[in-house]
Protein backbone atom coordinates (compact mmCIF):
# COMPACT_ATOMS: atom_id res chain seq x y z
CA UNK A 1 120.14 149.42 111.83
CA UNK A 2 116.55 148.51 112.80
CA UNK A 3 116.39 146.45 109.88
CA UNK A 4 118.97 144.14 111.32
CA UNK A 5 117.78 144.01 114.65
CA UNK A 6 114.66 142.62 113.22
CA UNK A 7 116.52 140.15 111.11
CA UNK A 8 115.93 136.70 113.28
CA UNK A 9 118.97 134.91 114.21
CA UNK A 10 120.78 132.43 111.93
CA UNK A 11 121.29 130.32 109.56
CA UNK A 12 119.40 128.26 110.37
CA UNK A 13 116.45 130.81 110.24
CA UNK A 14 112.89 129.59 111.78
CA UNK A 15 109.94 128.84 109.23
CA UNK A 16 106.90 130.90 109.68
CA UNK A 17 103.86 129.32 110.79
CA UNK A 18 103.11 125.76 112.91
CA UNK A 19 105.11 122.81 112.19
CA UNK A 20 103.14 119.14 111.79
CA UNK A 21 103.44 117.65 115.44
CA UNK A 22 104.21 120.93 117.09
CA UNK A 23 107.69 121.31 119.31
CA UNK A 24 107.74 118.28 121.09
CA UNK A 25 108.40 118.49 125.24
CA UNK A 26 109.89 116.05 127.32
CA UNK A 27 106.40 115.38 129.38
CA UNK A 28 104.91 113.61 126.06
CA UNK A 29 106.90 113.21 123.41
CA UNK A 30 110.21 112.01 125.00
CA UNK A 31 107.81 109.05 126.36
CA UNK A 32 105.89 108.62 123.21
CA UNK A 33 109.36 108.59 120.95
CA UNK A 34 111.32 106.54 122.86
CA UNK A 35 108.38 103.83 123.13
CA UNK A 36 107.81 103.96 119.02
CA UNK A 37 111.80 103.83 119.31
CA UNK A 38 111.65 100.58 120.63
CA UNK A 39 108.92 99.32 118.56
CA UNK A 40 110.95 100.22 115.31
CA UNK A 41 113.91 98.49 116.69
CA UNK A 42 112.03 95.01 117.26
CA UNK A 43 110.66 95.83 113.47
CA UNK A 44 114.02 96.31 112.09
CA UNK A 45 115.09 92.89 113.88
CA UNK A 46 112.36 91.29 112.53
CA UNK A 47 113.04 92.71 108.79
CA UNK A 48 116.46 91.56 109.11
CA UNK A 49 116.09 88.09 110.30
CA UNK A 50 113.44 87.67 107.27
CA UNK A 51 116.22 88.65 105.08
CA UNK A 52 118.94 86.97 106.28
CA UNK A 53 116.93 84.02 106.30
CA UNK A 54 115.60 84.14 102.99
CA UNK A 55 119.02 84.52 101.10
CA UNK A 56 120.36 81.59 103.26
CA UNK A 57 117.30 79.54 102.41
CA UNK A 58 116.31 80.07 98.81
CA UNK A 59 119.74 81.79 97.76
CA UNK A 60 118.31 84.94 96.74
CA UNK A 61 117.24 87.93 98.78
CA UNK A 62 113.86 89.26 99.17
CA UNK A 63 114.28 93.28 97.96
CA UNK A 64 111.33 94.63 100.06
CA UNK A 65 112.71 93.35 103.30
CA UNK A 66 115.33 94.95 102.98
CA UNK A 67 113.88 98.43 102.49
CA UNK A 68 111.19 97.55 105.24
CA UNK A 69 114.21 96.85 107.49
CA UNK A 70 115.77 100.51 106.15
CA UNK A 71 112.64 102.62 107.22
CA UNK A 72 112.60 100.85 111.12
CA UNK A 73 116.55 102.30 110.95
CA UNK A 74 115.47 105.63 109.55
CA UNK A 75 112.39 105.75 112.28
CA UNK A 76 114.67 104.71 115.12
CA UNK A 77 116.67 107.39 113.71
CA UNK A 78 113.47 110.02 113.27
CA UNK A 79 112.34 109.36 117.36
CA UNK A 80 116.02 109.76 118.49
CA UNK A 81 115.84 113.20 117.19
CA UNK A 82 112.98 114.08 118.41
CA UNK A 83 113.66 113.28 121.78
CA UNK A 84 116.78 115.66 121.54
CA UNK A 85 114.64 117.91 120.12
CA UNK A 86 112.64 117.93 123.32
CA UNK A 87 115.61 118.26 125.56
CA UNK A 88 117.01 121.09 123.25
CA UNK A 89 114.02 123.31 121.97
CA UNK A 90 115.92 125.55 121.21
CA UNK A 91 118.21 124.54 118.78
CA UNK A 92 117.30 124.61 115.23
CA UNK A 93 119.75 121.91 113.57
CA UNK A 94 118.23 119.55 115.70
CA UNK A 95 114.92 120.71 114.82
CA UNK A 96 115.93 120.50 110.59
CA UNK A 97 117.33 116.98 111.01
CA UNK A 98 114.03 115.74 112.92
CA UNK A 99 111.81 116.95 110.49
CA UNK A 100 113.77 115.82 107.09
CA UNK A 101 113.93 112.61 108.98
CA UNK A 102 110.16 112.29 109.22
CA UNK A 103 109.78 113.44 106.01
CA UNK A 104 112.41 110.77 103.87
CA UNK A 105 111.71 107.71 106.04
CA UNK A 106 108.14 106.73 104.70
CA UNK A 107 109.41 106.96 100.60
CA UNK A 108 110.98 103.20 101.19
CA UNK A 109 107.65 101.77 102.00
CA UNK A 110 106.07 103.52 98.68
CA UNK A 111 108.81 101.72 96.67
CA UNK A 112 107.89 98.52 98.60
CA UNK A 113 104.20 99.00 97.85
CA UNK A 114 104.81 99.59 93.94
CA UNK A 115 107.22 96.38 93.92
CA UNK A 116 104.71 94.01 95.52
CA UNK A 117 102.16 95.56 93.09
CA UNK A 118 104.54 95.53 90.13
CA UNK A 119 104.68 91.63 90.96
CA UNK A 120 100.83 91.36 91.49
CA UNK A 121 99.78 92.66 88.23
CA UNK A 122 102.73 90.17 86.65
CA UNK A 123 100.87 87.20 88.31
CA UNK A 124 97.23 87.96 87.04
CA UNK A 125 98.10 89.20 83.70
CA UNK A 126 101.37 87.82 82.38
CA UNK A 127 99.81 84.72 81.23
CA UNK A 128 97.23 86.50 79.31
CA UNK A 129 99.16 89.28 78.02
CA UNK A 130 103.21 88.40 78.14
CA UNK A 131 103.36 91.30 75.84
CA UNK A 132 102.73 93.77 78.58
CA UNK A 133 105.61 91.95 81.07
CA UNK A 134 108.08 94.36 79.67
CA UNK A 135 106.59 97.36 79.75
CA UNK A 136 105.52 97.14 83.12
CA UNK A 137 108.81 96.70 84.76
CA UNK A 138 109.97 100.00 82.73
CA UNK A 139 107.35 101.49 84.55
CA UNK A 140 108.07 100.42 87.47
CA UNK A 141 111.49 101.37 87.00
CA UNK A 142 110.17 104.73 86.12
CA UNK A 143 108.06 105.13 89.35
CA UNK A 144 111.11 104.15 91.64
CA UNK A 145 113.15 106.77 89.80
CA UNK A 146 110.03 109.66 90.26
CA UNK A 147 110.44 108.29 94.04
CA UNK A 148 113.81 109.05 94.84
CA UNK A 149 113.78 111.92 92.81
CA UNK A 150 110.75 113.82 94.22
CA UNK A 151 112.06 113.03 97.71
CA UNK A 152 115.75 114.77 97.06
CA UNK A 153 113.70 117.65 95.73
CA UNK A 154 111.51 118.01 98.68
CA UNK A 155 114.26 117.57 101.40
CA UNK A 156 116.50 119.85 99.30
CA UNK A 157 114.19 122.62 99.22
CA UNK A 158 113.27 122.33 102.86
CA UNK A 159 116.94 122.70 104.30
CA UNK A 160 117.67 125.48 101.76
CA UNK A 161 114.57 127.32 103.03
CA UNK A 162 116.13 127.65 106.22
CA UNK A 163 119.48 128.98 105.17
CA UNK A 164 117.79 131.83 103.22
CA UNK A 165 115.79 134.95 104.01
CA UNK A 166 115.57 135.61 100.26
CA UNK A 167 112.13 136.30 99.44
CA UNK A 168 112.06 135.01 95.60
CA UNK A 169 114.08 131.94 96.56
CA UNK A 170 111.82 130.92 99.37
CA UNK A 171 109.01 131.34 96.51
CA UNK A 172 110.99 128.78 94.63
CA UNK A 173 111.56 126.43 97.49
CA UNK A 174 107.66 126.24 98.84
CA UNK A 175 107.09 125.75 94.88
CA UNK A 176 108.76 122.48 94.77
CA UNK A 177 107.58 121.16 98.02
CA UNK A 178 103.84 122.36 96.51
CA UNK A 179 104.63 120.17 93.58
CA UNK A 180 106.89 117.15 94.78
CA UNK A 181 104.31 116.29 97.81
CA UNK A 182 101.29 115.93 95.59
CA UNK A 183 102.96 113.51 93.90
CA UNK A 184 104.78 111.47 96.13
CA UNK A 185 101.12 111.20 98.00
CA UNK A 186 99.81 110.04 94.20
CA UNK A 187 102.47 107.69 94.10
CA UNK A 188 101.57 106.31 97.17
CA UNK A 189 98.28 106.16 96.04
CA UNK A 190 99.33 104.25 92.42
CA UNK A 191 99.26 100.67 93.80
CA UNK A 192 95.30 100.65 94.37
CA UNK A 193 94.60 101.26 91.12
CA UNK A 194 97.15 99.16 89.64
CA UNK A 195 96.08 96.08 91.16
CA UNK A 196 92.44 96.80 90.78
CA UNK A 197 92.38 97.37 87.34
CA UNK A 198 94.43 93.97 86.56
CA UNK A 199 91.33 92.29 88.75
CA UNK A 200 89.12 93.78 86.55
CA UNK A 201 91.17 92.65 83.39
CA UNK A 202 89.58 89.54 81.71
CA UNK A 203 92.16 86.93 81.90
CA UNK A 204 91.36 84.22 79.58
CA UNK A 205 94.89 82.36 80.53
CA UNK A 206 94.12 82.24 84.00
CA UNK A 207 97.25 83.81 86.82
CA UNK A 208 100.38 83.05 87.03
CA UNK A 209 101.35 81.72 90.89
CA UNK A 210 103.85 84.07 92.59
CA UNK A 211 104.56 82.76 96.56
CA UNK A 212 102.71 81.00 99.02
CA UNK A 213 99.01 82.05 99.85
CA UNK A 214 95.94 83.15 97.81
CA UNK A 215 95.74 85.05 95.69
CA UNK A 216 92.98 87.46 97.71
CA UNK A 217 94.96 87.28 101.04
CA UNK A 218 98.01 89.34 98.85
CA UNK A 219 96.05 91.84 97.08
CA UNK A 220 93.87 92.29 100.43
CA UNK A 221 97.41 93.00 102.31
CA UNK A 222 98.54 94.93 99.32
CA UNK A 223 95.49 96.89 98.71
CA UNK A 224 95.17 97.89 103.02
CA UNK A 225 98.82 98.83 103.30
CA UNK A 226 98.40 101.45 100.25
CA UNK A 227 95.17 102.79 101.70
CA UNK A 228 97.11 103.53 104.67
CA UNK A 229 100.21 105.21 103.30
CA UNK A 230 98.09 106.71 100.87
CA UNK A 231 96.03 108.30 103.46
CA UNK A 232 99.07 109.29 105.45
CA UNK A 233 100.56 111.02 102.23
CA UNK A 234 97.25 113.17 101.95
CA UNK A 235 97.87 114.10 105.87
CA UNK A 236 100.90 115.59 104.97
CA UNK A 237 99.99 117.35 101.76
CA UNK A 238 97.27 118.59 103.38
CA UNK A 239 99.56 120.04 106.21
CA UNK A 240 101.65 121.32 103.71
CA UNK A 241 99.30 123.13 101.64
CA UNK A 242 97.97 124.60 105.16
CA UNK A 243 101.31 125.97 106.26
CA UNK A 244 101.23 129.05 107.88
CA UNK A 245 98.86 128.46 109.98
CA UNK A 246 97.97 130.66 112.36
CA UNK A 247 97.15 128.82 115.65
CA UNK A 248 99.40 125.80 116.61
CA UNK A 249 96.82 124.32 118.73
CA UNK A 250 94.91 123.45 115.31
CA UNK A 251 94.27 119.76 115.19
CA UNK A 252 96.21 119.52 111.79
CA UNK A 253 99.73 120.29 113.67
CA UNK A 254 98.70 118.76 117.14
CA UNK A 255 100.90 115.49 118.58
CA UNK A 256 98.26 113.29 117.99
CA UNK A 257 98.38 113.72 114.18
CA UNK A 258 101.33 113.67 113.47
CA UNK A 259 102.44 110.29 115.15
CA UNK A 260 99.55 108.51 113.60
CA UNK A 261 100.39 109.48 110.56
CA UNK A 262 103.80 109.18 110.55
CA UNK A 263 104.73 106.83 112.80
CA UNK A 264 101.80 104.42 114.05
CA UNK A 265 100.75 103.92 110.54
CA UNK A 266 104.24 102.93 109.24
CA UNK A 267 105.18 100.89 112.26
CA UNK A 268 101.50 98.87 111.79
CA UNK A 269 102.12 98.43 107.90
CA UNK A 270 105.82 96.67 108.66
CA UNK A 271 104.41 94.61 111.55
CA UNK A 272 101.50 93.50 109.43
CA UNK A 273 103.78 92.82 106.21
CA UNK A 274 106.35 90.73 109.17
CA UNK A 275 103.18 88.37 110.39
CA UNK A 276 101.54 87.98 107.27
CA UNK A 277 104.90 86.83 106.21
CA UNK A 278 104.50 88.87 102.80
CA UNK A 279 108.43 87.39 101.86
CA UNK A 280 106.55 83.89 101.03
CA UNK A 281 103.22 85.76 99.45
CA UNK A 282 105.33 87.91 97.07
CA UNK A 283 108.24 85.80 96.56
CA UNK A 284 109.84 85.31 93.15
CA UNK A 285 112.30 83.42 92.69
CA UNK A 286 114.38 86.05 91.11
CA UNK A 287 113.69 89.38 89.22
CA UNK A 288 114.33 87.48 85.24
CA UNK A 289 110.86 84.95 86.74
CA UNK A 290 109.07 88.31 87.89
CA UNK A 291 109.73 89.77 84.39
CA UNK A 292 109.76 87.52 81.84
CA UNK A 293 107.44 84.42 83.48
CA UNK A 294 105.46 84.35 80.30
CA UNK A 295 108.21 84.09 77.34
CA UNK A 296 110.06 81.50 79.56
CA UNK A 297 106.93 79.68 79.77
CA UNK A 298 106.85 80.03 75.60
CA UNK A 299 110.18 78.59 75.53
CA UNK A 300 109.75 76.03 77.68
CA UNK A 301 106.57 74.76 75.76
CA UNK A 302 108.48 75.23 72.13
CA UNK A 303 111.58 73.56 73.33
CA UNK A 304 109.27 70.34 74.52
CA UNK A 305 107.31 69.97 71.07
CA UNK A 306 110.67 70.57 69.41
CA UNK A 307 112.30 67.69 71.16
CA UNK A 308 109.06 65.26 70.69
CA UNK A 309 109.29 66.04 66.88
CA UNK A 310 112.90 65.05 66.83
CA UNK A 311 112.25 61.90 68.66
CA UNK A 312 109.89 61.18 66.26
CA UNK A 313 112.17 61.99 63.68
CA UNK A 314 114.29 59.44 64.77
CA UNK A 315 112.41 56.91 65.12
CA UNK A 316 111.55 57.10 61.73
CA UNK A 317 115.33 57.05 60.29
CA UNK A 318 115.82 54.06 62.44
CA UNK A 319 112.02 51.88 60.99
């Protein structure tokens, strides 16, 4: 009987410890969200028109924008929530939804990030080494798929969690979120050294010219957005591997935090990406030129020299 008074009430049941960006109240964070609201709305507008624009202009849509346009949606989403959340402290589905919302959101700009760096190390070494063209769009088909995957994990684990007081499956659940945030935050991280280490590739062949721009301006706007979402990734590993903390005051699972790290940063990256206008930089004109530029620069040359030796084939039938 005593045993089931102490039970806490659910499902849902309440996590143990201080969550990242505390309970939010109406004084701050209902002012706070519904400003960032508004901010991911004019970003999603912005991401729209660029794609809209691009597949009624060059017939062929730019990917990223698209997924830049997804995470303002899933952030308007995210600050809605919270500002419920604030109204209704109390009431744990609210509280699930905002935090599984914070946590999926920032996944689309990782894919975005390994795209515009799958298309960077294509430019600098495809002419050198067309051998390695293939490959690396495997890979990057690979790291997409690690992505999504890692994400279901970690949001799967963190609703079941809460619909469990089962000691050994709890165990299991903090396992995965142990193991799946590590290595979304490395994947976040894989961009910088991708691009660096096809700068410090000796290209005999010279690059190969993917959009509008230099080539220094991209892989400077590359290289600064995955600092920052790498950065933001170790914020929340960090929290996680903290949990249980004792005192929510800490500075780890204050406001402040938490919307720098998950909103400010994200909202800066897509604004950035907008005014740089990275659909020109990284533009190809479809996904055969970003994969294959190098054979169908082969071909091209072999089909010319073929056609000059038949000319000169025919002239010679006709002396």
């Amino acid at each position: 009987m005593s045993s089931a008074q102490q039970q806490p009430p659910g499902p849902p049941y309440p996590l143990k410890g201080a969550l990242l960006g505390g309970v939010p109240t109406t004084a701050i964070d209902v002012p706070v969200s519904a400003c960032l609201l508004a901010l991911f709305a004019v970003s999603a507008g912005i991401q729209l028109t660029i794609f809209l624009r691009n597949r009624r202009v060059h017939h062929r849509p730019f990917f990223p924008s698209i997924l830049c346009f997804g995470l303002s949606m899933v952030r308007i989403i995210t600050m809605a929530l919270r500002i419920a959340w604030a109204i209704h402290p109390f009431n744990p589905r609210l509280a699930i939804a905002a935090n599984v919302f914070a946590q999926a959101g920032v996944v689309l700009l990782y894919v975005v990030n390994l795209i515009l760096a799958h298309r960077t190390a294509v430019a600098l070494l495809a002419p050198s080494y067309p051998r390695i063209v293939r490959p690396a769009a495997f890979l990057l088909q690979f790291c997409i798929f690690q992505v999504v995957a890692m994400i279901i994990a970690l949001i799967v684990a963190i609703v079941y969690m809460l619909y469990t007081l089962d000691p050994t499956i709890r165990a299991h659940c903090r396992t995965v979120q142990l193991v799946a945030s590590p290595w979304l935050a490395t994947l976040a991280f894989l961009p910088i050294p991708v691009v660096l280490l096809s700068l410090a590739t000796p290209r005999p062949a010279g690059t190969r010219r993917c959009g509008s721009g230099s080539m220094r301006t991209r892989i400077a706007l590359l290289l600064g957005a995955a600092t920052a979402l790498a950065l933001a990734a170790a914020y929340k590993t960090a929290g996680l591997y903290t949990a249980l903390v004792p005192a929510p005051e800490s500075w780890q699972v204050s406001r402040a935090p938490y919307y720098v790290f998950n909103a400010a940063i994200e909202l800066c990256i897509l604004l950035v990406y907008a005014a740089a206008r990275f659909d020109r930089r990284f533009f190809v004109g479809n996904w055969r030129t970003a994969e294959m530029p190098a054979d169908a620069e082969s071909r091209d040359v072999r089909a010319g020299r073929d056609g000059e030796r038949t000319e000169k084939i025919n002239e010679g039938e006709v002396q």
